[in-house]
C-alpha atoms as a PDB file:
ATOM      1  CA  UNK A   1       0.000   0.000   0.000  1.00  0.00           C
ATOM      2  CA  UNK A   2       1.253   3.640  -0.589  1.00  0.00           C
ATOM      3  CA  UNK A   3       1.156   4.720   2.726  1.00  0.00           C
ATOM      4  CA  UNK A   4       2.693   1.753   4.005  1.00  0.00           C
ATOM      5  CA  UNK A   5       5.835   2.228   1.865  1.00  0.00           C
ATOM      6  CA  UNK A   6       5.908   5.840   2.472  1.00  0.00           C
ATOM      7  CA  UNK A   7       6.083   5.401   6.248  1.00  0.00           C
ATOM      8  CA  UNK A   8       8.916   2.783   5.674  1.00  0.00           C
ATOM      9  CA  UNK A   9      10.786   5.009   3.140  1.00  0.00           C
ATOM     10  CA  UNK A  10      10.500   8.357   6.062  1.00  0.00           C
ATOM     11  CA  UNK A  11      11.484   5.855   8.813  1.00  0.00           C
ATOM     12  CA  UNK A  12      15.080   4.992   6.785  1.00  0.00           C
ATOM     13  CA  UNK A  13      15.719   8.983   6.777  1.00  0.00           C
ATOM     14  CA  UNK A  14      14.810   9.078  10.854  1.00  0.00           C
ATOM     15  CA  UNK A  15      11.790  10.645  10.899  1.00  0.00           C
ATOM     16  CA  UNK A  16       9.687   9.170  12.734  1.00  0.00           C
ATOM     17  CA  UNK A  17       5.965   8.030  11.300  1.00  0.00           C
ATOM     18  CA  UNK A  18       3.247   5.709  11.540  1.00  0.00           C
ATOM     19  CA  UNK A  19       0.600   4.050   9.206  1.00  0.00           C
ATOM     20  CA  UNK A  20      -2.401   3.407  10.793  1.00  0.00           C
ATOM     21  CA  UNK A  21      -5.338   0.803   9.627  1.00  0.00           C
ATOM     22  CA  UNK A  22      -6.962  -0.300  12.723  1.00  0.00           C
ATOM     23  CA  UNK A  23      -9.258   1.428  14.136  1.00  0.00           C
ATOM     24  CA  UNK A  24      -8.149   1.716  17.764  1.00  0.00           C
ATOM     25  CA  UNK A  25      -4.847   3.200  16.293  1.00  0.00           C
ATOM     26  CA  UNK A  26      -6.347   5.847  14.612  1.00  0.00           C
ATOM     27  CA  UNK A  27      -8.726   6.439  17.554  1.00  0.00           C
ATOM     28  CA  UNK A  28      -5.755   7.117  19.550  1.00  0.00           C
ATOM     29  CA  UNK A  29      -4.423   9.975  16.947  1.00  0.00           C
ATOM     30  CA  UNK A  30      -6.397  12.029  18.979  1.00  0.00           C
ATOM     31  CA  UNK A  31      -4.641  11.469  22.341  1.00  0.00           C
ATOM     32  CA  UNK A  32      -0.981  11.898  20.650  1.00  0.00           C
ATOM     33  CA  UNK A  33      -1.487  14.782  17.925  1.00  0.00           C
ATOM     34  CA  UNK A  34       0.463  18.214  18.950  1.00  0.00           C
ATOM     35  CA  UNK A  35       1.275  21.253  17.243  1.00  0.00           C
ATOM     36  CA  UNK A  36       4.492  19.892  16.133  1.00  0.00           C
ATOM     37  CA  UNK A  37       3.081  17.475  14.593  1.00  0.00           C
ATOM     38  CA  UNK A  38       2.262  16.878  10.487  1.00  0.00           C
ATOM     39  CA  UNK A  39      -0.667  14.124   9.860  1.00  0.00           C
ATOM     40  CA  UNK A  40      -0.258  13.046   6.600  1.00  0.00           C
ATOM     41  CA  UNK A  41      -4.020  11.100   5.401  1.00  0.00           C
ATOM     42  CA  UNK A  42      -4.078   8.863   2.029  1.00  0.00           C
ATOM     43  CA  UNK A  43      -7.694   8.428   1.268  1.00  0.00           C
ATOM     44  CA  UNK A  44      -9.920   7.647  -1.418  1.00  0.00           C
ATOM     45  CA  UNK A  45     -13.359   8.656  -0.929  1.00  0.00           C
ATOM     46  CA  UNK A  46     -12.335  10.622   2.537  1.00  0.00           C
ATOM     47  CA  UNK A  47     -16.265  10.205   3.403  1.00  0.00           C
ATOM     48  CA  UNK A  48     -15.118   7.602   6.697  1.00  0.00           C
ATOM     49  CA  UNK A  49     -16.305   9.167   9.601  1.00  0.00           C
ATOM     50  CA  UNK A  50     -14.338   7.409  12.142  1.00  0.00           C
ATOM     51  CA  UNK A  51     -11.150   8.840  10.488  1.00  0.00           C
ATOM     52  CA  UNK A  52     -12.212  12.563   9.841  1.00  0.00           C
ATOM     53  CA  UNK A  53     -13.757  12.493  13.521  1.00  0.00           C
ATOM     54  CA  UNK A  54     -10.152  11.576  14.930  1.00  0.00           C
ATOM     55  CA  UNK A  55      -8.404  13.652  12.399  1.00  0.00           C
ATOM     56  CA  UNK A  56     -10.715  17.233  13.161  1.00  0.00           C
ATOM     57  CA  UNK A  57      -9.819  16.326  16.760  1.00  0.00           C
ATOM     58  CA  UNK A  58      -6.320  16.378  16.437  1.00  0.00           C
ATOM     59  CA  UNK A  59      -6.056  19.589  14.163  1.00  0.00           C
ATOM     60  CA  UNK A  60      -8.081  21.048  17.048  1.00  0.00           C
ATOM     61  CA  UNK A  61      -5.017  20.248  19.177  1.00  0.00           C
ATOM     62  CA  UNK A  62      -2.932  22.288  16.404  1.00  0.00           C
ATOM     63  CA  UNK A  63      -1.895  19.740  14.018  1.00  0.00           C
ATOM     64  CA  UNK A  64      -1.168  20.033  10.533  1.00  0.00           C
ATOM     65  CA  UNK A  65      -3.631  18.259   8.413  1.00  0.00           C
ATOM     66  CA  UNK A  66      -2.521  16.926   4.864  1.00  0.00           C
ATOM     67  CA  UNK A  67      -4.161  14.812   2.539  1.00  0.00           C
ATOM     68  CA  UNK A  68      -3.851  13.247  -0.453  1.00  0.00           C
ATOM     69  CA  UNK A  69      -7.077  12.272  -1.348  1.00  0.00           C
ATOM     70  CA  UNK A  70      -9.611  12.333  -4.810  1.00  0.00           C
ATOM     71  CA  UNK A  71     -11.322  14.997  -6.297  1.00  0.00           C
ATOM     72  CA  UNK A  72     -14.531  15.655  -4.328  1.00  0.00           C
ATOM     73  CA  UNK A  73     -16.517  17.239  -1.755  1.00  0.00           C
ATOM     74  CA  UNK A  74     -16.093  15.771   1.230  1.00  0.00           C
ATOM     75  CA  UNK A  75     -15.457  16.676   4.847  1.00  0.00           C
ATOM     76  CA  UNK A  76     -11.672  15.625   4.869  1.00  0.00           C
ATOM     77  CA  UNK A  77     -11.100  17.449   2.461  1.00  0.00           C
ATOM     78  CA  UNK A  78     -12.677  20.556   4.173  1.00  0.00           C
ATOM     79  CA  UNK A  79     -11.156  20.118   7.267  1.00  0.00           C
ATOM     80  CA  UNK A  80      -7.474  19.830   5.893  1.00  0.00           C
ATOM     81  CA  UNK A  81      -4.897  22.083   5.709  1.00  0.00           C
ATOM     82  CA  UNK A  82      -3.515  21.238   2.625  1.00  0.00           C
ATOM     83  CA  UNK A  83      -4.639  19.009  -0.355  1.00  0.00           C
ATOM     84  CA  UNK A  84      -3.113  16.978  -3.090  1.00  0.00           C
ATOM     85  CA  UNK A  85      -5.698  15.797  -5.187  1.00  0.00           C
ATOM     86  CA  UNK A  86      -5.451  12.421  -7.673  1.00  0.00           C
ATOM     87  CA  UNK A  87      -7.321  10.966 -10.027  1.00  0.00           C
ATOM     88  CA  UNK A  88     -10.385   9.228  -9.171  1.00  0.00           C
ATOM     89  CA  UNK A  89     -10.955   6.293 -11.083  1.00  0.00           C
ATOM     90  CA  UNK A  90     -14.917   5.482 -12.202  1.00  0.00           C
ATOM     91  CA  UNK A  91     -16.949   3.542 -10.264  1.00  0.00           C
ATOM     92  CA  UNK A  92     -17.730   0.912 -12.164  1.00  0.00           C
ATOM     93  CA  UNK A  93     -13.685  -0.263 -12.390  1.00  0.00           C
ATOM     94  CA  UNK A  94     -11.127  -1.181  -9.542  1.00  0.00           C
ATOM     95  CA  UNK A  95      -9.498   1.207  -7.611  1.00  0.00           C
ATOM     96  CA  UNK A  96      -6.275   0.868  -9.463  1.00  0.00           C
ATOM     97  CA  UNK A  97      -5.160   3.879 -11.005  1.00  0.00           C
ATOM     98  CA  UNK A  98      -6.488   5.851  -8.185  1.00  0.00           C
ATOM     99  CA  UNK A  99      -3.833   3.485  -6.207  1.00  0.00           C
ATOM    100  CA  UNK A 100      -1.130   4.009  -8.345  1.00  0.00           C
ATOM    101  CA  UNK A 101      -1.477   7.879  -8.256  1.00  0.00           C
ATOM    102  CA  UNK A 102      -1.268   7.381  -4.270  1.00  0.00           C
ATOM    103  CA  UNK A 103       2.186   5.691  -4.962  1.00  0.00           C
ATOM    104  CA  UNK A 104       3.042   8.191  -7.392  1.00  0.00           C
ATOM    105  CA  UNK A 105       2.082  11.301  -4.919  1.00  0.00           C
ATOM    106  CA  UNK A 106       3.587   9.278  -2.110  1.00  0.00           C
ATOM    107  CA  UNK A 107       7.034   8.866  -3.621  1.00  0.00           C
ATOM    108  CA  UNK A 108       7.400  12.490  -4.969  1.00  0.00           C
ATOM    109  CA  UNK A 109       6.243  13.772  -1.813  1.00  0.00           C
ATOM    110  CA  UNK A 110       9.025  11.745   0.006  1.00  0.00           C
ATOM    111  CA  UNK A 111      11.533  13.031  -2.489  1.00  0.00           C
ATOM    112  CA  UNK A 112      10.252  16.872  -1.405  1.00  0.00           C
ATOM    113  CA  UNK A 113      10.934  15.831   2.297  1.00  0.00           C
ATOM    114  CA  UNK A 114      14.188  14.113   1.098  1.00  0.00           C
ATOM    115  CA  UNK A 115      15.302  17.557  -0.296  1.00  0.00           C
ATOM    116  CA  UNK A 116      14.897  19.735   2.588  1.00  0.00           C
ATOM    117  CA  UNK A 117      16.026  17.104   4.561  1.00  0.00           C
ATOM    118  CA  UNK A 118      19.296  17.944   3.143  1.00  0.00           C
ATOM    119  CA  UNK A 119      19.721  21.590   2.738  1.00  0.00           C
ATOM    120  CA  UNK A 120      19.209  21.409   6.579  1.00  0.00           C
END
């Protein structure tokens, strides 16, 4: 999964990160979110309420709310700081390409990090 491999890929530059898929864990976001903190969301549809719930929490608490989500009105993408949007495949086909741009997003977004990283 993108976010999996993205979390992997910031962890082998030291910073730390997480990926999250249960629900308890992202629950907990919540209880652990500060103003230092960057939450970085990778979501299709971004219409799940448990997630948006624990994600408006924690930019209450100051954090910084990115996503990289699809094209659309929904409430994540209302209540984020900043957006990258990707292409939303149609309905009626798999979720594929809307995958792949996740990957695609993910991996320039780590090369951006990767970057300042560097200059210090």
């Amino acid at each position: 999964m993108a976010m999996t491999d993205f979390n992997r890929k910031l962890k082998l530059i030291n910073i730390w990160s997480n990926d999250y898929f249960e629900q308890y864990s992202i629950d907990r976001i919540k209880d652990i979110a500060t103003q230092k903190d960057v939450i970085i969301v990778f979501s299709l549809g971004g219409s799940n309420k448990d997630v948006n719930h624990s994600i408006l929490q924690a930019k209450e608490q100051g954090a910084t709310v990115l996503t990289i989500t699809t094209l659309g009105n929904h409430l994540l993408s209302k209540i984020s700081d900043h957006m990258i949007f990707v292409y939303d495949a149609p309905k009626k086909r798999e979720k594929l390409r809307s995958r792949l741009m996740f990957n695609l997003v993910g991996n320039l977004l780590f090369e951006v990090i990767l970057a300042k990283q560097q200059q210090g």
